[in-house]
Protein backbone atom coordinates (compact mmCIF):
# COMPACT_ATOMS: atom_id res chain seq x y z
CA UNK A 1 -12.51 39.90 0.77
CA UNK A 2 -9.43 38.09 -0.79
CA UNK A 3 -9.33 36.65 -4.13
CA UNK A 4 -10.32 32.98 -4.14
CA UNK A 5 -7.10 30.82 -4.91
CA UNK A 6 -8.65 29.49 -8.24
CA UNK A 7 -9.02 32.79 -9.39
CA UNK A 8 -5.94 32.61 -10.98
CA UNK A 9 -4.98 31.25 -14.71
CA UNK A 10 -1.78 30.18 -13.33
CA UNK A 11 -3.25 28.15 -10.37
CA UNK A 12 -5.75 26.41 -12.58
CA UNK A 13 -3.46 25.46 -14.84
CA UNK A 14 -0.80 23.82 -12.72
CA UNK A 15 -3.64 22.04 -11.32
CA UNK A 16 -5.10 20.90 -15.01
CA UNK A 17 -1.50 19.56 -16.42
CA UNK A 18 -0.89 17.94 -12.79
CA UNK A 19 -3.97 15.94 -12.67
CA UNK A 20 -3.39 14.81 -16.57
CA UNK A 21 0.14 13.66 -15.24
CA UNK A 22 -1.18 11.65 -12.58
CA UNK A 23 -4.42 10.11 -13.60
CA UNK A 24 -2.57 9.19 -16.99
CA UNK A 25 0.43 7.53 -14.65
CA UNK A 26 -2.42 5.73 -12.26
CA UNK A 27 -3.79 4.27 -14.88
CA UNK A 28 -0.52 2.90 -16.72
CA UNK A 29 -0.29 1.47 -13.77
CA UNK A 30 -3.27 -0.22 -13.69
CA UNK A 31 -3.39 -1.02 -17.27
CA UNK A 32 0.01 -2.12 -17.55
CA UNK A 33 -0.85 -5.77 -16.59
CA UNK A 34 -1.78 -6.34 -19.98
CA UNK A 35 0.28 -7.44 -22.75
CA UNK A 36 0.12 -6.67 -26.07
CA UNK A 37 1.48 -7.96 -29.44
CA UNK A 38 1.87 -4.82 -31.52
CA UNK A 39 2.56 -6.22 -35.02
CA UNK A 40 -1.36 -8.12 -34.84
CA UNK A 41 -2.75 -5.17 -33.62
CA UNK A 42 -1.82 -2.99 -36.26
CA UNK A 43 -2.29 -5.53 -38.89
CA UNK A 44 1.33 -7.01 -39.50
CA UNK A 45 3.31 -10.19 -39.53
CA UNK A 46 5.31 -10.60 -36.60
CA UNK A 47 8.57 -9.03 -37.11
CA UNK A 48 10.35 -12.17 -35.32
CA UNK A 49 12.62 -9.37 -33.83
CA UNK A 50 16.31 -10.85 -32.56
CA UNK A 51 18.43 -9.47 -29.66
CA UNK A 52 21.06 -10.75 -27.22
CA UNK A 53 19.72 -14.04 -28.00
CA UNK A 54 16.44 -13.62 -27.81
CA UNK A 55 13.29 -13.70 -30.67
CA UNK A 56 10.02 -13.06 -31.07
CA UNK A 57 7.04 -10.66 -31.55
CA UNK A 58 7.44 -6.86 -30.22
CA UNK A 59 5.10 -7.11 -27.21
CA UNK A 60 4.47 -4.37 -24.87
CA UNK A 61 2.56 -3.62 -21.46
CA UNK A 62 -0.82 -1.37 -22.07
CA UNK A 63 0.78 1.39 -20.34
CA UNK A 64 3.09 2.32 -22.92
CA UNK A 65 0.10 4.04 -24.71
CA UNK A 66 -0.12 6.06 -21.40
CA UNK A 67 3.14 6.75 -20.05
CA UNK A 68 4.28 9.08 -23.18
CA UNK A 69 1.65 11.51 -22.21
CA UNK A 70 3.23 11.16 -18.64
CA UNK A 71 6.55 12.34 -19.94
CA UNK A 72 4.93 15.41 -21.95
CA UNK A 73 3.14 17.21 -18.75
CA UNK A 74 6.00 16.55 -17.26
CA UNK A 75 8.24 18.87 -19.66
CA UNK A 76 4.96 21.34 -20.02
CA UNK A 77 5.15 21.63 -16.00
CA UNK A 78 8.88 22.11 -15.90
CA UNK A 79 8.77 24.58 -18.74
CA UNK A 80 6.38 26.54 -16.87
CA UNK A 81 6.58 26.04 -13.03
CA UNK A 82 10.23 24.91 -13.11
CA UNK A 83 11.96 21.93 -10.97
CA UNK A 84 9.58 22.52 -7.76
CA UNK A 85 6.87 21.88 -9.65
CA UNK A 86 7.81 18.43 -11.25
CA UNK A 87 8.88 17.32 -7.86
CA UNK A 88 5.81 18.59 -6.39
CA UNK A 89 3.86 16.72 -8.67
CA UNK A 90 5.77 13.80 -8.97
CA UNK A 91 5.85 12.80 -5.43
CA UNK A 92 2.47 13.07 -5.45
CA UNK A 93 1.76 11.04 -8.07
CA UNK A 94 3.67 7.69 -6.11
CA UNK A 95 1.67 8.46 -3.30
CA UNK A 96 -1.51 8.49 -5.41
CA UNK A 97 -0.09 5.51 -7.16
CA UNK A 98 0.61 3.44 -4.06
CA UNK A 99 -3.04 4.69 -2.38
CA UNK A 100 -4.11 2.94 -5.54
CA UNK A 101 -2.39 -0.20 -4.99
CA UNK A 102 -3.74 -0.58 -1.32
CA UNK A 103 -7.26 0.29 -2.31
CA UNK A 104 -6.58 -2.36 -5.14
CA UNK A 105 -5.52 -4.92 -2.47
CA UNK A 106 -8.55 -3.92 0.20
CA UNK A 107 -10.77 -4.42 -2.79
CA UNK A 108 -9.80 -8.07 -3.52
CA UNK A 109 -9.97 -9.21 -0.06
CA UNK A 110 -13.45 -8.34 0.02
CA UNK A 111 -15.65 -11.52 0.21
CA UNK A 112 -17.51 -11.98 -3.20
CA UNK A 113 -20.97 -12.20 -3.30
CA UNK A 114 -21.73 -15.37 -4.43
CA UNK A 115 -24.09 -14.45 -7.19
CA UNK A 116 -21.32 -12.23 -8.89
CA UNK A 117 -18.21 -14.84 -8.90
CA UNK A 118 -20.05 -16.45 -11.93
CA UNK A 119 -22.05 -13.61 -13.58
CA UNK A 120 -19.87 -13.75 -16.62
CA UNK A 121 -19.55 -17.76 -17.13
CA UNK A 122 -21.43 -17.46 -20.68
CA UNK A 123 -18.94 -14.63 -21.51
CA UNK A 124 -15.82 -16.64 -20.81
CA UNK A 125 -15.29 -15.77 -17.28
CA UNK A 126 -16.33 -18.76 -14.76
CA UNK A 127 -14.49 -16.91 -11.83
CA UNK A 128 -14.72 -13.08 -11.79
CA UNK A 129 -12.90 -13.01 -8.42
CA UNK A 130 -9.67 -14.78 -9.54
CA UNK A 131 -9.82 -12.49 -13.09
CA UNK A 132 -10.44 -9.43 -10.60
CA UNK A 133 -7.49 -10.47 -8.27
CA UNK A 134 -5.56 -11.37 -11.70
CA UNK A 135 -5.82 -7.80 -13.37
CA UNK A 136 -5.82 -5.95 -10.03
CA UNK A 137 -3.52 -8.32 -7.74
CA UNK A 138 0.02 -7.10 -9.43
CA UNK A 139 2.97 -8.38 -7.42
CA UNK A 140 4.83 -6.30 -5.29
CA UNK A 141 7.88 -6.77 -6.99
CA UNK A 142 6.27 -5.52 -10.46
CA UNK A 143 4.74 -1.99 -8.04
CA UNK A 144 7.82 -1.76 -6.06
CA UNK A 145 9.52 -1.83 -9.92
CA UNK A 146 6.82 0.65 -11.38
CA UNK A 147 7.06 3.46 -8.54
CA UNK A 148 10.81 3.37 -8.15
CA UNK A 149 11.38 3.82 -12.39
CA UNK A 150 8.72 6.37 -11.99
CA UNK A 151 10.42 8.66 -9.40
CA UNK A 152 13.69 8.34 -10.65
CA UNK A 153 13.25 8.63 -13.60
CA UNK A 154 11.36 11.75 -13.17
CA UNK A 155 14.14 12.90 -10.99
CA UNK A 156 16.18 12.77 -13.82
CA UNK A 157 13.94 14.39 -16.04
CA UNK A 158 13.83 17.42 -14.15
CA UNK A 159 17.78 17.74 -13.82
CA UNK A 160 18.58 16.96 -17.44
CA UNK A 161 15.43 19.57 -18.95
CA UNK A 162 17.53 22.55 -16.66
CA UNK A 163 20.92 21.39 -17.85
CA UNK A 164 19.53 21.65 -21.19
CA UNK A 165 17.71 25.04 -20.82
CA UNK A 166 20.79 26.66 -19.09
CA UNK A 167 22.72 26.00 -22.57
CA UNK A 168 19.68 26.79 -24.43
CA UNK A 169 17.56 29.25 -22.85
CA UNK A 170 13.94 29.61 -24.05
CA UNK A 171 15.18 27.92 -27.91
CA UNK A 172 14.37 24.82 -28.75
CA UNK A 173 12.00 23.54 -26.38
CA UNK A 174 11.68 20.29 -28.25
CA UNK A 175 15.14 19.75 -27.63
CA UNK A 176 15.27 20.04 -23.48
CA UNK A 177 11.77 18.06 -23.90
CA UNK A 178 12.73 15.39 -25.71
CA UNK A 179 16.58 14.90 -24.37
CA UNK A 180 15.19 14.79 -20.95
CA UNK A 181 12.91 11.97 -21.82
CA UNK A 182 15.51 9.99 -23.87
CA UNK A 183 17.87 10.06 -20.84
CA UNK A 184 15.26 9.37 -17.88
CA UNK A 185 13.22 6.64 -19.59
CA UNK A 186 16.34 4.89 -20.79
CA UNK A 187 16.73 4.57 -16.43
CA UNK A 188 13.08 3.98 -16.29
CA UNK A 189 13.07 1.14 -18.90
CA UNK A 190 15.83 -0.64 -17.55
CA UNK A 191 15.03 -0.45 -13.68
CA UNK A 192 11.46 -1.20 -13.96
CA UNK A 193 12.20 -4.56 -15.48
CA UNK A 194 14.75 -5.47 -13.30
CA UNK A 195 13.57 -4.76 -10.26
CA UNK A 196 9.93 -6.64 -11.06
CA UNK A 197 11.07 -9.42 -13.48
CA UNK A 198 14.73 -10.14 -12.22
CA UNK A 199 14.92 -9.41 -9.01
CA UNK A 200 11.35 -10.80 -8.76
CA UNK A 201 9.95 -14.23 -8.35
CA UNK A 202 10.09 -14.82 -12.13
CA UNK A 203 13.74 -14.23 -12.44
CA UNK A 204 14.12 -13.19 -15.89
CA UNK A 205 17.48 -14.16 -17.45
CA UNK A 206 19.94 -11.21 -18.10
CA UNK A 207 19.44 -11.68 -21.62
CA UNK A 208 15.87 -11.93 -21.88
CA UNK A 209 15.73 -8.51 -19.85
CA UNK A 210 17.81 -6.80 -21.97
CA UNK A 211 15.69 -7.86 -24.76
CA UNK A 212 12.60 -7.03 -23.50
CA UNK A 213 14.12 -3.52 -22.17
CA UNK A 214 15.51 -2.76 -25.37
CA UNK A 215 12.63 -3.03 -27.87
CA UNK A 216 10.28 -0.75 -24.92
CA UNK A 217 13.15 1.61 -24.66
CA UNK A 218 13.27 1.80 -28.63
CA UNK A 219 9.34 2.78 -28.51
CA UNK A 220 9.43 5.57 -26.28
CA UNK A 221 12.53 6.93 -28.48
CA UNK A 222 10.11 6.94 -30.89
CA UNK A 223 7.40 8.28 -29.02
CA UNK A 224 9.26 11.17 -27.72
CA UNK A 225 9.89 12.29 -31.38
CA UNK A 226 6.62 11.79 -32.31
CA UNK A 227 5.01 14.18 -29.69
CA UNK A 228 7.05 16.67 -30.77
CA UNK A 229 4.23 18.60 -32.49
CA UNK A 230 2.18 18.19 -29.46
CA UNK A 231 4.87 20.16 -27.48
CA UNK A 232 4.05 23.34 -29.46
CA UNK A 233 0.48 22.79 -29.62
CA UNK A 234 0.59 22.65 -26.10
CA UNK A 235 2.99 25.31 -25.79
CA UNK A 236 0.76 27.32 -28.18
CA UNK A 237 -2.75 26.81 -25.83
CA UNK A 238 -0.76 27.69 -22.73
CA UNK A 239 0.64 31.32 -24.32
CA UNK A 240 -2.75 31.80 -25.76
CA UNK A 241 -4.38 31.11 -21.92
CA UNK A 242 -1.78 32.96 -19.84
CA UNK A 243 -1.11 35.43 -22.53
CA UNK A 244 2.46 36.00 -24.21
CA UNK A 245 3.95 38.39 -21.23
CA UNK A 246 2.55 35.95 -18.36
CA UNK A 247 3.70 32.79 -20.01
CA UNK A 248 6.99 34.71 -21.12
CA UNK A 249 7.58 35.55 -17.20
CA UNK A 250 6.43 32.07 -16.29
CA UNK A 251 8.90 30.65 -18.30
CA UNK A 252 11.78 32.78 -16.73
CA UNK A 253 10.60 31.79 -13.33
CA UNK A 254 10.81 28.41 -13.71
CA UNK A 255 13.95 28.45 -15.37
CA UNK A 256 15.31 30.06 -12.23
CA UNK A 257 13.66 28.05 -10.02
């Protein structure tokens, strides 16, 4: 009798750090409709910020909380199951993405039952189809924005983490980590926002979009060095899992891979 395919450590945890990828890039996705005003939510004045023109308070879509953790399995895959596995995963994760969308967009064509459109009157919601169609409706311009940045920039992720590890080897893992997320979400910032704001019906000026790209470029910088630790923590859990000779050998795998 063969050995069932779960059976092994190796198996089960490709499959763990894949499904964190995804689910946490589904529901950026979702999330991301929402904007934020960071400054209020941690307390602070507006900071008034002023760039290429523009001013105001550093506001961000919801899925910035997300997307960091996005970038981090996707350096913990690609330490351990090399450039197959981030495109593996990866693709996979648009086509989850995009099955989301269209479920999204089934969903709201539904007829409402009449009952539930004004459940939530007394709670500030007289319409809960139009704030359903609102939060789940995104534009196609603002999907078609999200899953292009997404793929390339993961795309670029994976190149830049080998170029890295080729001058590097196995040192420094914060450094192929961290340099590959500078570099690919510098292309994600930018191409997200111009492909839905832009390009799209709201036609963002060129200024305004280099604004607004800027200051959400300048807090995933800061993310990226701020998960450091969690890079070796994670790092740590996986060698103590696999063991130091099987996560040694995984490691040399992938980096030939």
């Amino acid at each position: 009798m063969g050995t069932h395919p779960l059976a092994s450590r190796a198996t089960r945890l490709f499959v763990v750090l894949s499904a964190f990828l995804a689910v946490n890039a589904l529901c950026a996705e979702f999330v991301g409709v929402k904007i934020f005003a960071l400054e209020p939510t941690l307390g602070l004045d507006p900071f008034n910020w002023n760039l290429f023109g523009q001013s105001g308070s550093l506001s961000f879509t919801s899925g910035v909380l997300l997307w960091p953790f996005v970038f981090l399995m996707t350096d913990i895959i690609n330490e351990y199951f090399g450039r197959r596995g981030v495109q593996f995963i990866s693709w996979l994760t648009v086509g989850l993405i995009v099955y989301g969308f269209i479920a999204a967009y089934l969903t709201i064509s539904l007829v409402p039952a009449r009952f539930w459109v004004g459940v939530n009157t007394e709670h500030g919601v007289p319409d809960m189809q139009a704030a359903f169609s609102s939060i789940f409706g995104q534009g196609m311009w603002t999907i078609a924005g999200s899953v292009t940045a997404f793929l390339v920039g993961q795309l670029i992720d994976v190149s830049i983490f080998h170029r890295i590890r080729v001058l590097t080897g196995e040192r420094w893992i914060w450094l192929r980590a961290t340099g590959s997320t500078l570099v690919s979400q510098l292309v994600d910032s930018f191409i997200v926002l111009y492909i839905a704001f832009v390009l799209g019906p709201q036609k963002w000026s060129i200024p305004l979009f280099m604004a607004v790209a800027t200051v959400n470029y300048a807090y995933k910088v800061l993310m990226a060095f701020a998960l450091i630790p969690l890079i070796y923590l994670t790092r740590r859990a996986i060698h103590v899992y696999m063991g130091e000779s099987v996560a040694h050998e995984m490691q040399q795998q992938a980096r030939a891979v």
